[in-house]
C-alpha atoms as a PDB file:
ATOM      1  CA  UNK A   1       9.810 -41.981 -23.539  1.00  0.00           C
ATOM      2  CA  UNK A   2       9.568 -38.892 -21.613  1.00  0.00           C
ATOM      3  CA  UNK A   3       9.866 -39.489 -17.483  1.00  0.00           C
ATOM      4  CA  UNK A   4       6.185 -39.019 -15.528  1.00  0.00           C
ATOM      5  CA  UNK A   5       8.485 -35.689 -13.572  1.00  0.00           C
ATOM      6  CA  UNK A   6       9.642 -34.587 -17.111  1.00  0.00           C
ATOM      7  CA  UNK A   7       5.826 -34.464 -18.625  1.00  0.00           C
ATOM      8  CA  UNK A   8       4.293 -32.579 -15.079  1.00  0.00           C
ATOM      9  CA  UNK A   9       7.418 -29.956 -15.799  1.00  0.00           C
ATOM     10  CA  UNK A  10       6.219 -29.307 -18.953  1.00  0.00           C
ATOM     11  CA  UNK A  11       2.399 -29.503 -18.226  1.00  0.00           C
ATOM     12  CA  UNK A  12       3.417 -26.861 -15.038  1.00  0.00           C
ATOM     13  CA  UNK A  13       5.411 -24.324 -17.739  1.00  0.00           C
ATOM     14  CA  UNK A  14       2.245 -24.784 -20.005  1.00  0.00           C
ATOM     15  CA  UNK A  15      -0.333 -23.527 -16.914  1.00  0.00           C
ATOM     16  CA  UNK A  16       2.201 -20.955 -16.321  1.00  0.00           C
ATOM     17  CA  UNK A  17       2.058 -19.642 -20.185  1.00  0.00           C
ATOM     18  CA  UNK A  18      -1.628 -19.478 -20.046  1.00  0.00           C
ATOM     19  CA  UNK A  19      -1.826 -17.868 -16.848  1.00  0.00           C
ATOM     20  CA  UNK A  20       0.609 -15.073 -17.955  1.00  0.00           C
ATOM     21  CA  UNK A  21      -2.005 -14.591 -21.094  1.00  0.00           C
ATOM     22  CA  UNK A  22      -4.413 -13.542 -18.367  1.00  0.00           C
ATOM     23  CA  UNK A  23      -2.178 -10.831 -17.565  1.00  0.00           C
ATOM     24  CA  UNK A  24      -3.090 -11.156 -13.803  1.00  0.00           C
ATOM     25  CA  UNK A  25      -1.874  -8.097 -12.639  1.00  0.00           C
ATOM     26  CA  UNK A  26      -4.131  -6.102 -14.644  1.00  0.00           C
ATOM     27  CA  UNK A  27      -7.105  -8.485 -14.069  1.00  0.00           C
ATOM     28  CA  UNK A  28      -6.592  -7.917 -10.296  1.00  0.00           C
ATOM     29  CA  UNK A  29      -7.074  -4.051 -10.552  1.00  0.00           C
ATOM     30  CA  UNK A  30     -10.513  -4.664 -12.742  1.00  0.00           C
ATOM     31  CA  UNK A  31     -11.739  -6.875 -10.217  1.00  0.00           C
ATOM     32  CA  UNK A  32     -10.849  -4.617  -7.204  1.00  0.00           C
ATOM     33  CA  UNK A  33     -12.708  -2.027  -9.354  1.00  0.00           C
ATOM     34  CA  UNK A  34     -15.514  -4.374  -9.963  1.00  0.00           C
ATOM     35  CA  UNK A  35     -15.812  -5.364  -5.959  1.00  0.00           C
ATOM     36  CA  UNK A  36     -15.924  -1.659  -5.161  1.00  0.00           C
ATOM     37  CA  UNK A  37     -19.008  -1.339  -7.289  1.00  0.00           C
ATOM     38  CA  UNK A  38     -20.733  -4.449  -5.650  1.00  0.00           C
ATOM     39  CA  UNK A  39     -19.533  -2.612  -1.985  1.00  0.00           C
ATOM     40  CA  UNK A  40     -21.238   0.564  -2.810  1.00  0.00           C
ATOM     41  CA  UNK A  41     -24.382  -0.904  -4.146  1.00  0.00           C
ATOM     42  CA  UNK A  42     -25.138  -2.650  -0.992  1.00  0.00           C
ATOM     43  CA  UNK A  43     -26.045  -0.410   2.078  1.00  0.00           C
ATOM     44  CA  UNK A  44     -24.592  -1.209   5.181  1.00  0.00           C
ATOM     45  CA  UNK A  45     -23.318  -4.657   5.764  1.00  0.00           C
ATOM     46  CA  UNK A  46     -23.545  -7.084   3.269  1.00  0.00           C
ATOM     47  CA  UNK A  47     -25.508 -10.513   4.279  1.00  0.00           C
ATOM     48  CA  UNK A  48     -24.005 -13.725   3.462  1.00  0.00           C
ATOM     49  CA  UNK A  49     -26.402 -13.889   0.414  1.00  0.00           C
ATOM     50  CA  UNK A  50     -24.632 -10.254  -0.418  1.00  0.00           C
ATOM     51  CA  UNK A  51     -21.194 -12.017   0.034  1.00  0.00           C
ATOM     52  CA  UNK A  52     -22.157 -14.888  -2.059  1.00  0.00           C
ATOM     53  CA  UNK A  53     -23.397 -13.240  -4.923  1.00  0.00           C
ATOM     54  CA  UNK A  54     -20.570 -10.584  -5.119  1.00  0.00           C
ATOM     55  CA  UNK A  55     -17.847 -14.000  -4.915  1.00  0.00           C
ATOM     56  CA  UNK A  56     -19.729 -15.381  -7.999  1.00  0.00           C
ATOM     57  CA  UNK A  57     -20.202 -12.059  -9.808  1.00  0.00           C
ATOM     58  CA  UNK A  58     -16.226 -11.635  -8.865  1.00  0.00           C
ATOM     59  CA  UNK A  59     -15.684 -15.149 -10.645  1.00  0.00           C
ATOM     60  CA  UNK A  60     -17.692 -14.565 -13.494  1.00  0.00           C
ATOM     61  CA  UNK A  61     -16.363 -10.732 -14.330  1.00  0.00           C
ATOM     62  CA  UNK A  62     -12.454 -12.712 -13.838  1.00  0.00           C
ATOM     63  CA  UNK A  63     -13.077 -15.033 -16.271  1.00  0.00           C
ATOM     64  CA  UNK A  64     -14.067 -13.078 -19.059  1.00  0.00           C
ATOM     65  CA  UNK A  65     -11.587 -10.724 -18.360  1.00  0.00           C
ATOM     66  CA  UNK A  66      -8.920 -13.522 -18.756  1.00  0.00           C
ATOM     67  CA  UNK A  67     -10.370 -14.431 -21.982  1.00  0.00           C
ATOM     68  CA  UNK A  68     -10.423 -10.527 -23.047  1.00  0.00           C
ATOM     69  CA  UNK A  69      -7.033 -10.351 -22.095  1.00  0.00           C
ATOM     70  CA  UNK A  70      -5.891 -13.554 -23.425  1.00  0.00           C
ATOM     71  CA  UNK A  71      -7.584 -12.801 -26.965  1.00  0.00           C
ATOM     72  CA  UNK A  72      -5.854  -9.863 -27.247  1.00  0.00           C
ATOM     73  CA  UNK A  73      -2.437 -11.494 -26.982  1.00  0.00           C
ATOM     74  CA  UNK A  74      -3.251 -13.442 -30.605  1.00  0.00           C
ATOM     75  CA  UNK A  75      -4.242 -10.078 -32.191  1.00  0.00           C
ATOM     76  CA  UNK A  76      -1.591  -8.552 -30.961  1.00  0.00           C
ATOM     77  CA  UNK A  77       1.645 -11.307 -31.133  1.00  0.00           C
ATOM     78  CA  UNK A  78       3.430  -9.652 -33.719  1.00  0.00           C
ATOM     79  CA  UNK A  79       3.666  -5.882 -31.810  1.00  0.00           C
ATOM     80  CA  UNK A  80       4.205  -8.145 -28.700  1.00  0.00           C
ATOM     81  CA  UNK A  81       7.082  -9.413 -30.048  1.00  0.00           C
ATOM     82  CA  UNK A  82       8.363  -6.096 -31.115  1.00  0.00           C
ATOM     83  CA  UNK A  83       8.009  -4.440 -27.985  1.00  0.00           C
ATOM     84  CA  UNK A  84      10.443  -5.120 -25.057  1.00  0.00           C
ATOM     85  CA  UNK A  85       7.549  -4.955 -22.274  1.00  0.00           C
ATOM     86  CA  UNK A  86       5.235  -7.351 -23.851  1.00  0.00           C
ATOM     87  CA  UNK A  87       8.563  -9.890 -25.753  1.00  0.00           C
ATOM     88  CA  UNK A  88       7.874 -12.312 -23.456  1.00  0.00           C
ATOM     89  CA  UNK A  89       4.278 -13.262 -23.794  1.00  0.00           C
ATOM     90  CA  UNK A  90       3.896 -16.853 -24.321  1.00  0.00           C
ATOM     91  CA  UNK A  91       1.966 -15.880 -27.657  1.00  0.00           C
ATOM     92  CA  UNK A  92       5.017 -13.347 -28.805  1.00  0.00           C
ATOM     93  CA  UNK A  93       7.124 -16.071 -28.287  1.00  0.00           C
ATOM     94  CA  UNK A  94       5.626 -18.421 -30.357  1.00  0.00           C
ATOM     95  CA  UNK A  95       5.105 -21.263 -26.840  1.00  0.00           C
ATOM     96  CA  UNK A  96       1.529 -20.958 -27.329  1.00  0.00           C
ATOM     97  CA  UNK A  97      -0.330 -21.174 -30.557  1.00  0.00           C
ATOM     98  CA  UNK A  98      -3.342 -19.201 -32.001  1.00  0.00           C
ATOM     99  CA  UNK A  99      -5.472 -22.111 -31.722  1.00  0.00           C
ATOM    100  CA  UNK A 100      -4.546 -22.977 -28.177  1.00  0.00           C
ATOM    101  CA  UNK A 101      -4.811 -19.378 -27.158  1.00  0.00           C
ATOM    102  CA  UNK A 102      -8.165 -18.913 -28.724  1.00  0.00           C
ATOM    103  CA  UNK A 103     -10.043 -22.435 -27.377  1.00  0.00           C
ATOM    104  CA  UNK A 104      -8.772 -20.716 -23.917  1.00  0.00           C
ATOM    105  CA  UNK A 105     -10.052 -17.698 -24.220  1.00  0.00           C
ATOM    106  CA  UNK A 106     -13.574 -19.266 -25.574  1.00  0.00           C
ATOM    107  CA  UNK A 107     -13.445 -21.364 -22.600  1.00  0.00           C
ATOM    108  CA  UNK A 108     -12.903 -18.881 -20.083  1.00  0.00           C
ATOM    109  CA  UNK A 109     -15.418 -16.277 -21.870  1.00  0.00           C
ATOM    110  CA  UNK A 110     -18.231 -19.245 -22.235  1.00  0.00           C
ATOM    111  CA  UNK A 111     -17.144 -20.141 -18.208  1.00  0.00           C
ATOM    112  CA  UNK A 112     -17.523 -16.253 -17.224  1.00  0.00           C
ATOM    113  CA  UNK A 113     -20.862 -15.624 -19.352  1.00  0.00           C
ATOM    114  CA  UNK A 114     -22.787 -18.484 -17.616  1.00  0.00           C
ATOM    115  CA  UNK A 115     -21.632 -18.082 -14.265  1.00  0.00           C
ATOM    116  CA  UNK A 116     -22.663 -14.198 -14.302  1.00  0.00           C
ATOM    117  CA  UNK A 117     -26.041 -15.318 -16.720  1.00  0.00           C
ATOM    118  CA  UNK A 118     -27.104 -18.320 -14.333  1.00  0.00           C
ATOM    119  CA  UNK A 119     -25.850 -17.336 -10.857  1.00  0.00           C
ATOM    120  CA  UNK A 120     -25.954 -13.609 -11.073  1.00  0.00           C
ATOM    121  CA  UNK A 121     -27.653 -11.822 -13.156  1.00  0.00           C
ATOM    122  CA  UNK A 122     -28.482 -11.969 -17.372  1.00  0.00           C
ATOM    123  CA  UNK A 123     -27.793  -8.002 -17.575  1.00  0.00           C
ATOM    124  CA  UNK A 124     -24.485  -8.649 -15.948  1.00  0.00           C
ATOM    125  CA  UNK A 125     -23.416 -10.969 -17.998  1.00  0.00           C
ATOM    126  CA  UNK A 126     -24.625  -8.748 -21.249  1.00  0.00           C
ATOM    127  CA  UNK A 127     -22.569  -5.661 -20.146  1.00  0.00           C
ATOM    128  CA  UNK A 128     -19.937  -7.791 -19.222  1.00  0.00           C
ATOM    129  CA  UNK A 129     -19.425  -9.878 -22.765  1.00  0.00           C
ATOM    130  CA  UNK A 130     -19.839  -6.189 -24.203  1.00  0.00           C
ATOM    131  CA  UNK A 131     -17.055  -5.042 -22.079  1.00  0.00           C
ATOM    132  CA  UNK A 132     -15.604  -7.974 -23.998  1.00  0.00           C
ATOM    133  CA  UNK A 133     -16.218  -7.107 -27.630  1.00  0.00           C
ATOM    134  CA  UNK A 134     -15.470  -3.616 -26.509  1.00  0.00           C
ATOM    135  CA  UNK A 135     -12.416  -4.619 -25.014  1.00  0.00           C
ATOM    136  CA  UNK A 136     -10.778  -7.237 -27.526  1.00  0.00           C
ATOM    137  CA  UNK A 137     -12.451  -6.368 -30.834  1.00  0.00           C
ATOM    138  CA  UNK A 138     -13.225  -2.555 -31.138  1.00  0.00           C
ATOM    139  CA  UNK A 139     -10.536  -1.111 -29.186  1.00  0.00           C
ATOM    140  CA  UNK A 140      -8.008  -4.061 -29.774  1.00  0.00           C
ATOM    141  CA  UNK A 141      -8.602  -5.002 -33.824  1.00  0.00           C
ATOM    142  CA  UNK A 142     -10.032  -1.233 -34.855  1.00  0.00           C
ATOM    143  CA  UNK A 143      -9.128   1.335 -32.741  1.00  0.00           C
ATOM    144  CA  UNK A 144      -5.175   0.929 -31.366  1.00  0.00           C
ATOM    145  CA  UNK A 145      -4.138   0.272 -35.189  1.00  0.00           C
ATOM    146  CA  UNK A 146      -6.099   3.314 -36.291  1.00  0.00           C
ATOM    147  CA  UNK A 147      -6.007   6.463 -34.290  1.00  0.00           C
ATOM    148  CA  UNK A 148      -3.945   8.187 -31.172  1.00  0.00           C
ATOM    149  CA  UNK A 149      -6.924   8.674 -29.498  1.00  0.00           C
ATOM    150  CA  UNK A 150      -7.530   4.875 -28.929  1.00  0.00           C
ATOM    151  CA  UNK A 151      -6.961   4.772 -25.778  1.00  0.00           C
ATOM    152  CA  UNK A 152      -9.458   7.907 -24.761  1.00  0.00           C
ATOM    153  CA  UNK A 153     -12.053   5.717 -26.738  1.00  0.00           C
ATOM    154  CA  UNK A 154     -11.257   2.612 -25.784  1.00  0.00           C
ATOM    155  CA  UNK A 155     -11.088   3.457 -22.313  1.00  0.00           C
ATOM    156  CA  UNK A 156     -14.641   3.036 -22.001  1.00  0.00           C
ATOM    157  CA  UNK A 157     -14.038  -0.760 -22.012  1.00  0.00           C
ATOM    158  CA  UNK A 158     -11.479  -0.138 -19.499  1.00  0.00           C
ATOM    159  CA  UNK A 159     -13.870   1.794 -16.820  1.00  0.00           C
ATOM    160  CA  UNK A 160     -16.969  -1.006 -16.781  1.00  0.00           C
ATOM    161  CA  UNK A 161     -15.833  -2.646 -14.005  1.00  0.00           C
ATOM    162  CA  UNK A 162     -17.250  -0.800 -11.244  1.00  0.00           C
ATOM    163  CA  UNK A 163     -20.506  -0.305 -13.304  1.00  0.00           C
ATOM    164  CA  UNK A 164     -20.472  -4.301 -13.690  1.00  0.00           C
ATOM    165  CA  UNK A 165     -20.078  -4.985  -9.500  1.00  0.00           C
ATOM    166  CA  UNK A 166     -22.842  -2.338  -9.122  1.00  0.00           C
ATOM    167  CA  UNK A 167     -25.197  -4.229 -11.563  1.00  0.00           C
ATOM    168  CA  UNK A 168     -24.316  -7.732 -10.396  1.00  0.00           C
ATOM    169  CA  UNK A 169     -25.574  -6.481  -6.925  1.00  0.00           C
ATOM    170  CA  UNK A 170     -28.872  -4.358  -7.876  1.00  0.00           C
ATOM    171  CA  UNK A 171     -29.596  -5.417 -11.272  1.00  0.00           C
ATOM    172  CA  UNK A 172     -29.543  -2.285 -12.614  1.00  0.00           C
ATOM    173  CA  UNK A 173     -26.944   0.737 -13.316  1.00  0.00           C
ATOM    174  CA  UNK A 174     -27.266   3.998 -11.354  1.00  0.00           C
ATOM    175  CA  UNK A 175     -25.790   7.272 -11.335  1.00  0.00           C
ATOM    176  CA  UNK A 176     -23.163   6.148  -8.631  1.00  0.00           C
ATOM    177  CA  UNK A 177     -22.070   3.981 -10.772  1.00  0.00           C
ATOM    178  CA  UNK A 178     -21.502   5.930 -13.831  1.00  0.00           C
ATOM    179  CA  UNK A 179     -19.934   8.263 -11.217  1.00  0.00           C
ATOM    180  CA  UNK A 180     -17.246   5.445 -10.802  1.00  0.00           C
ATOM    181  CA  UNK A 181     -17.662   4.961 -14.205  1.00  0.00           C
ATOM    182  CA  UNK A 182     -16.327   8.582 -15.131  1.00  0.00           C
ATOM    183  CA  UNK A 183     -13.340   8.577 -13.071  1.00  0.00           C
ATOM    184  CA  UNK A 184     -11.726   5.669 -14.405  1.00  0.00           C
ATOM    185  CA  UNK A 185     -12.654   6.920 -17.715  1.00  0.00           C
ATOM    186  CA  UNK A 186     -10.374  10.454 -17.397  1.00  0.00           C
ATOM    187  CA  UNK A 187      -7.968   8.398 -15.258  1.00  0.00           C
ATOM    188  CA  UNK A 188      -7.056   6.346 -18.454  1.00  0.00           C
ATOM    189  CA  UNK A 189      -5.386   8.524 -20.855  1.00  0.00           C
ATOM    190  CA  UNK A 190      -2.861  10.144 -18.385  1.00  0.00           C
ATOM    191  CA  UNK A 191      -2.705   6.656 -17.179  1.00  0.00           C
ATOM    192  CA  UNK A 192      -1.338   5.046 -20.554  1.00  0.00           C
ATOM    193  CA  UNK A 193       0.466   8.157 -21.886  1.00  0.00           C
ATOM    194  CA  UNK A 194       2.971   8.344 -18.999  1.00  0.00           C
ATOM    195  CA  UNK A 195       4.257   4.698 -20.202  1.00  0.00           C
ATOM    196  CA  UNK A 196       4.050   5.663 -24.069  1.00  0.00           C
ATOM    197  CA  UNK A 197       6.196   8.792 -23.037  1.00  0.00           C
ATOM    198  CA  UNK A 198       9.152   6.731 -21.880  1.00  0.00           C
ATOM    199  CA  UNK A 199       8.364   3.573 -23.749  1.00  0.00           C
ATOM    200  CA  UNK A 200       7.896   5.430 -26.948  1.00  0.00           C
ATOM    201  CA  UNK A 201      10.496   3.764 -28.966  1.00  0.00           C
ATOM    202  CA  UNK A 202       8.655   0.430 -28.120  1.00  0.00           C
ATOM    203  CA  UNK A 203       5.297   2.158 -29.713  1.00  0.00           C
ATOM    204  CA  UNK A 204       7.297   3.479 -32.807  1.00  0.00           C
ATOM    205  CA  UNK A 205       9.083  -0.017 -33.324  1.00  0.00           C
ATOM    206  CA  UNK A 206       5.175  -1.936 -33.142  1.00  0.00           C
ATOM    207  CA  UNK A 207       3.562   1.136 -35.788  1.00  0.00           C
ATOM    208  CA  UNK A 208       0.822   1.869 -33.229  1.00  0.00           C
ATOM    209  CA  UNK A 209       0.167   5.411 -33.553  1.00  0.00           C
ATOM    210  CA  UNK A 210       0.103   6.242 -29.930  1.00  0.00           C
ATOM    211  CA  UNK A 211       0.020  10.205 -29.386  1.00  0.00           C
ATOM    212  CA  UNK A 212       3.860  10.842 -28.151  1.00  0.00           C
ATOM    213  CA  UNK A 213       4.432   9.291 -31.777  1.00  0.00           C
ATOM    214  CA  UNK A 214       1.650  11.276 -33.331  1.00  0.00           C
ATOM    215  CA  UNK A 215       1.876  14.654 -32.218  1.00  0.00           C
ATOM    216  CA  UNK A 216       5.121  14.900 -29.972  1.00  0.00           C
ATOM    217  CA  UNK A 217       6.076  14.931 -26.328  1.00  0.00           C
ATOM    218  CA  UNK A 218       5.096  18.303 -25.187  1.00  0.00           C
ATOM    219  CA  UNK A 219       1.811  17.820 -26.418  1.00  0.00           C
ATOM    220  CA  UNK A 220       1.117  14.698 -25.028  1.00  0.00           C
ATOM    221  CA  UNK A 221       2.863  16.141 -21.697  1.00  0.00           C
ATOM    222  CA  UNK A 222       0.245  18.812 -22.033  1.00  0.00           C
ATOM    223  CA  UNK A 223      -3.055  16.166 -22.422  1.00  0.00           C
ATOM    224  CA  UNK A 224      -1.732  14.848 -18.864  1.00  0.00           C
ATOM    225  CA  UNK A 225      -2.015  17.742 -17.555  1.00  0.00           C
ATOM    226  CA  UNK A 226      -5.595  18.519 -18.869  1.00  0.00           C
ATOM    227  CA  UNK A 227      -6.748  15.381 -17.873  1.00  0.00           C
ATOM    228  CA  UNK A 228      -5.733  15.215 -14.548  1.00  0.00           C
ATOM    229  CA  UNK A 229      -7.167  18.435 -14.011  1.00  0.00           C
ATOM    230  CA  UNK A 230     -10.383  17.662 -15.145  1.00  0.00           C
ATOM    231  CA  UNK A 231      -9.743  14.205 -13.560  1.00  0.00           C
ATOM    232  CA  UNK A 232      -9.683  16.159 -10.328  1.00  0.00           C
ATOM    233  CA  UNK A 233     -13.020  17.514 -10.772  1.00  0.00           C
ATOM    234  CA  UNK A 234     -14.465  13.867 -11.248  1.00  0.00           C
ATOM    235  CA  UNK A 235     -13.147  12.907  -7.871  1.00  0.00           C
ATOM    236  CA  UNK A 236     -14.658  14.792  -6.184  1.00  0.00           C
ATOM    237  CA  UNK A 237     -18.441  13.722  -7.645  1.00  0.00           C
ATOM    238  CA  UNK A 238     -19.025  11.076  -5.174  1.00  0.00           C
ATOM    239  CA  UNK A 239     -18.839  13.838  -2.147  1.00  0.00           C
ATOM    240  CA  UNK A 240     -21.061  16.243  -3.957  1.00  0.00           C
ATOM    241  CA  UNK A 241     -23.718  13.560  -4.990  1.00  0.00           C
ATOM    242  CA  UNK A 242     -23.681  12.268  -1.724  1.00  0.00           C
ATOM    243  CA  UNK A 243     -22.089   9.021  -2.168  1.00  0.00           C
ATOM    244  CA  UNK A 244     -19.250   9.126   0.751  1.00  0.00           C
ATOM    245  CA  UNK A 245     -18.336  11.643   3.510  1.00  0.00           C
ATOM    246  CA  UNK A 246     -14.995  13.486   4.484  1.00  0.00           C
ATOM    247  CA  UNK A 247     -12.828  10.889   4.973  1.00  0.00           C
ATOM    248  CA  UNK A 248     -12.852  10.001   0.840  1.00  0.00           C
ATOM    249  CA  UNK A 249     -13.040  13.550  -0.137  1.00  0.00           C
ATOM    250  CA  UNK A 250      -9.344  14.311   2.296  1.00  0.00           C
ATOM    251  CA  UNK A 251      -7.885  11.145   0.499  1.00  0.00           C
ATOM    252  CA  UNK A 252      -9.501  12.384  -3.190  1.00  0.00           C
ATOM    253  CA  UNK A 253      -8.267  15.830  -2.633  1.00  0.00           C
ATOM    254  CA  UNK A 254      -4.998  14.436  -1.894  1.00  0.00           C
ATOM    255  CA  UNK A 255      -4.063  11.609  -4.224  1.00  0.00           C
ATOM    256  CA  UNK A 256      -5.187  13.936  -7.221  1.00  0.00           C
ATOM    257  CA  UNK A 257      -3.884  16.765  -6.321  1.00  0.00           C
ATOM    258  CA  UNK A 258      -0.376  14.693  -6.665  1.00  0.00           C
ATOM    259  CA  UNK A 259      -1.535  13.441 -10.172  1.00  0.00           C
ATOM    260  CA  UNK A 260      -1.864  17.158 -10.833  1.00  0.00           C
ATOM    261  CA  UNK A 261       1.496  17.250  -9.765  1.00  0.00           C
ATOM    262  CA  UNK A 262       3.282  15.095 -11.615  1.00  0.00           C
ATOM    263  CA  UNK A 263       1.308  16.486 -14.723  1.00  0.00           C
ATOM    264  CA  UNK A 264       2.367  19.493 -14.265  1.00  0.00           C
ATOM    265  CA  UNK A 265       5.928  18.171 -13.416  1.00  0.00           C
ATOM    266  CA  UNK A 266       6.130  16.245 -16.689  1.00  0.00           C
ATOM    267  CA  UNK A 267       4.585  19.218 -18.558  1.00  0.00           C
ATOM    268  CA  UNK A 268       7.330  21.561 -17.280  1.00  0.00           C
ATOM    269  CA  UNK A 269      10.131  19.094 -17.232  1.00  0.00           C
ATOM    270  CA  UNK A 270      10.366  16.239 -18.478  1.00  0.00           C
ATOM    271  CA  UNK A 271      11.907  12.722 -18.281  1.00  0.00           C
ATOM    272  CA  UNK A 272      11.412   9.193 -18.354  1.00  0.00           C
ATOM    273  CA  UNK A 273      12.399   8.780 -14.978  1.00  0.00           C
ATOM    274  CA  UNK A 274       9.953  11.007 -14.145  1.00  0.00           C
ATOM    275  CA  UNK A 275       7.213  10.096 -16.966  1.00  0.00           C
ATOM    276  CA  UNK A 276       7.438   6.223 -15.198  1.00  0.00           C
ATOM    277  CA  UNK A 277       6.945   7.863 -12.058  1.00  0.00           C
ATOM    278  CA  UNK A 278       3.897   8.839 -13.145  1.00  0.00           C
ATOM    279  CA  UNK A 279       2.789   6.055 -14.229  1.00  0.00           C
ATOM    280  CA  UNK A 280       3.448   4.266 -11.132  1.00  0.00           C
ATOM    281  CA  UNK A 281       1.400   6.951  -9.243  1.00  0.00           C
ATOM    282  CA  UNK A 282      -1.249   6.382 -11.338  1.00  0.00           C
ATOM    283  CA  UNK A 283      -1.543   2.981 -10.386  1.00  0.00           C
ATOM    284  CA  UNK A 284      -1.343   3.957  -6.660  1.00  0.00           C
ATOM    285  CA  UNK A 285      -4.270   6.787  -7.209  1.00  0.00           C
ATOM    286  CA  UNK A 286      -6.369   4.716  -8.485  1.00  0.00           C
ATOM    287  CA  UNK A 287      -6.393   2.482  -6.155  1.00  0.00           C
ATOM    288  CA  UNK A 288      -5.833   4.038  -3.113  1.00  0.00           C
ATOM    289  CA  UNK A 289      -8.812   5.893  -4.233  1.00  0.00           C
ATOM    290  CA  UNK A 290     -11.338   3.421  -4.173  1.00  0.00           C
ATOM    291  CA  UNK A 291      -9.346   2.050  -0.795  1.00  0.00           C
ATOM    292  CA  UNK A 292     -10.564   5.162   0.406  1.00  0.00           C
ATOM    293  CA  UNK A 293     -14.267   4.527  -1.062  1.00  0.00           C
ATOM    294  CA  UNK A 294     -14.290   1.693   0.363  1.00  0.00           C
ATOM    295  CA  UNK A 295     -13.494   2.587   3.625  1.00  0.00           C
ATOM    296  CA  UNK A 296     -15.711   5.515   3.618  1.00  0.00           C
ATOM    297  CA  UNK A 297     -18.374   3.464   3.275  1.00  0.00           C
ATOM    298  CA  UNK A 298     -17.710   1.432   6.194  1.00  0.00           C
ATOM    299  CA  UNK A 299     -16.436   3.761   8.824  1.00  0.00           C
ATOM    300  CA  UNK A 300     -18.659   6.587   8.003  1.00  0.00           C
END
């Protein structure tokens, strides 16, 4: 018989395999993106009913996300395992099964769905299970498998979040938040191409015809440029429509302007040290962006 410290061990290292099907990291950006939109929505300061409902909407949008994310790891278990950046998901690994995996990602979806139906609001909860199907079946099962653009198409899964905070908070989707909307959109594909750039073995070893593969280097290198040019633009949308004030505009004007940068950089010159550079700027633009939003809002 197995010791009572022997079976918590184990039932620990089994929490810590379904947690890492989550893929928290990325789940924490969508929800940051998500609590932005709810921020916006409201004018001013937020009342503790504002607060309450944006904690639950928060909850709701992070569980379904989880089960997106954790869905996607049994479609995808065999390219996992071929791929050195995604080897060690529980699922590529063979620790977790496909029936385990997908009674937790039911469970979290079913969670999500009625917290955001009951406690927030039905047309939440709608956009958000699309951003589900969107997410884990179209893009996930059709799209990646199919054509190098799947990530330009997909990415509309990928830039709901703010457009789910805003309607959790008004009930309703408005310009501003198809403003956010856009900008994650064209943020996206220079977003994801930067890591197939230097991780493009990994992409050729799984069979996923992700552009570098598809049509080369330099003209990938020259779609990151294009879109963070045109990215640029979209920036600068919430100043002209009137949604913040100088202080986001300096700090748009900035942080793309150094996207546009490092596309041009890669365009001219490339390498992977320089390709994951990119991709780790990315990361920061983004979010320091809607820092900057946020703080906009506030202070101004």
């Amino acid at each position: 018989m197995s010791s009572p410290v022997l079976a918590g061990r184990g039932f620990a290292n089994q929490l810590r395999q379904f947690h890492a099907l989550t893929k928290p990291r990325v789940i924490q950006l969508i929800v940051f993106c998500a609590l932005i939109g709810m921020v916006l929505a409201v004018p001013g300061v937020p009342s503790m009913a504002d607060v309450r409902l944006a904690l639950l909407a928060c909850l709701g949008i992070w569980l379904v996300a989880a089960a997106a994310a954790a869905f996607n790891c049994i479609v995808e278990q065999r390219i996992d395992a071929k791929m050195r950046r995604t080897a060690w998901r529980p699922t590529a690994r063979g620790e977790l099964g496909n029936t385990q995996t997908l009674l937790f990602s039911a469970a979290l979806c079913g969670a999500g769905s009625a917290v955001l139906y009951l406690l927030v609001n039905p047309l939440t909860m709608w956009l958000t299970f699309a951003t589900f199907v969107g997410y884990a079946v179209v893009y996930t099962v059709i799209l990646k498998p199919l054509t190098p653009q799947n990530i330009v198409i997909g990415g509309a899964s990928g830039a709901m979040p703010p457009v789910l905070g805003w309607a959790a908070m008004t009930g309703d989707v408005g310009p501003q938040a198809l403003i956010l909307f856009l900008i994650i959109f064209l943020w996206t594909p220079p977003h994801f191409w930067a890591l197939a750039l230097y991780r493009v073995e990994d992409y050729r070893k799984s069979g996923l015809p992700m552009l570098p593969i598809t049509h080369g280097s330099e003209f990938t290198r020259l779609q990151i440029l294009l879109y963070t040019v045109v990215l640029f633009a979209a920036c600068l949308l919430p100043f002209v429509y009137g949604m913040s004030s100088w202080l986001y505009l300096v700090a748009a004007v900035l942080l793309s302007g150094r996207f546009c940068l490092y596309g041009f950089w890669l365009w001219r010159d490339y390498s992977d040290a320089l390709a994951r550079r990119t991709f780790r700027f990315s990361l920061w633009h983004l979010s320091l962006l809607f820092a900057a939003l946020l703080l906009d809002h506030y202070l101004l």
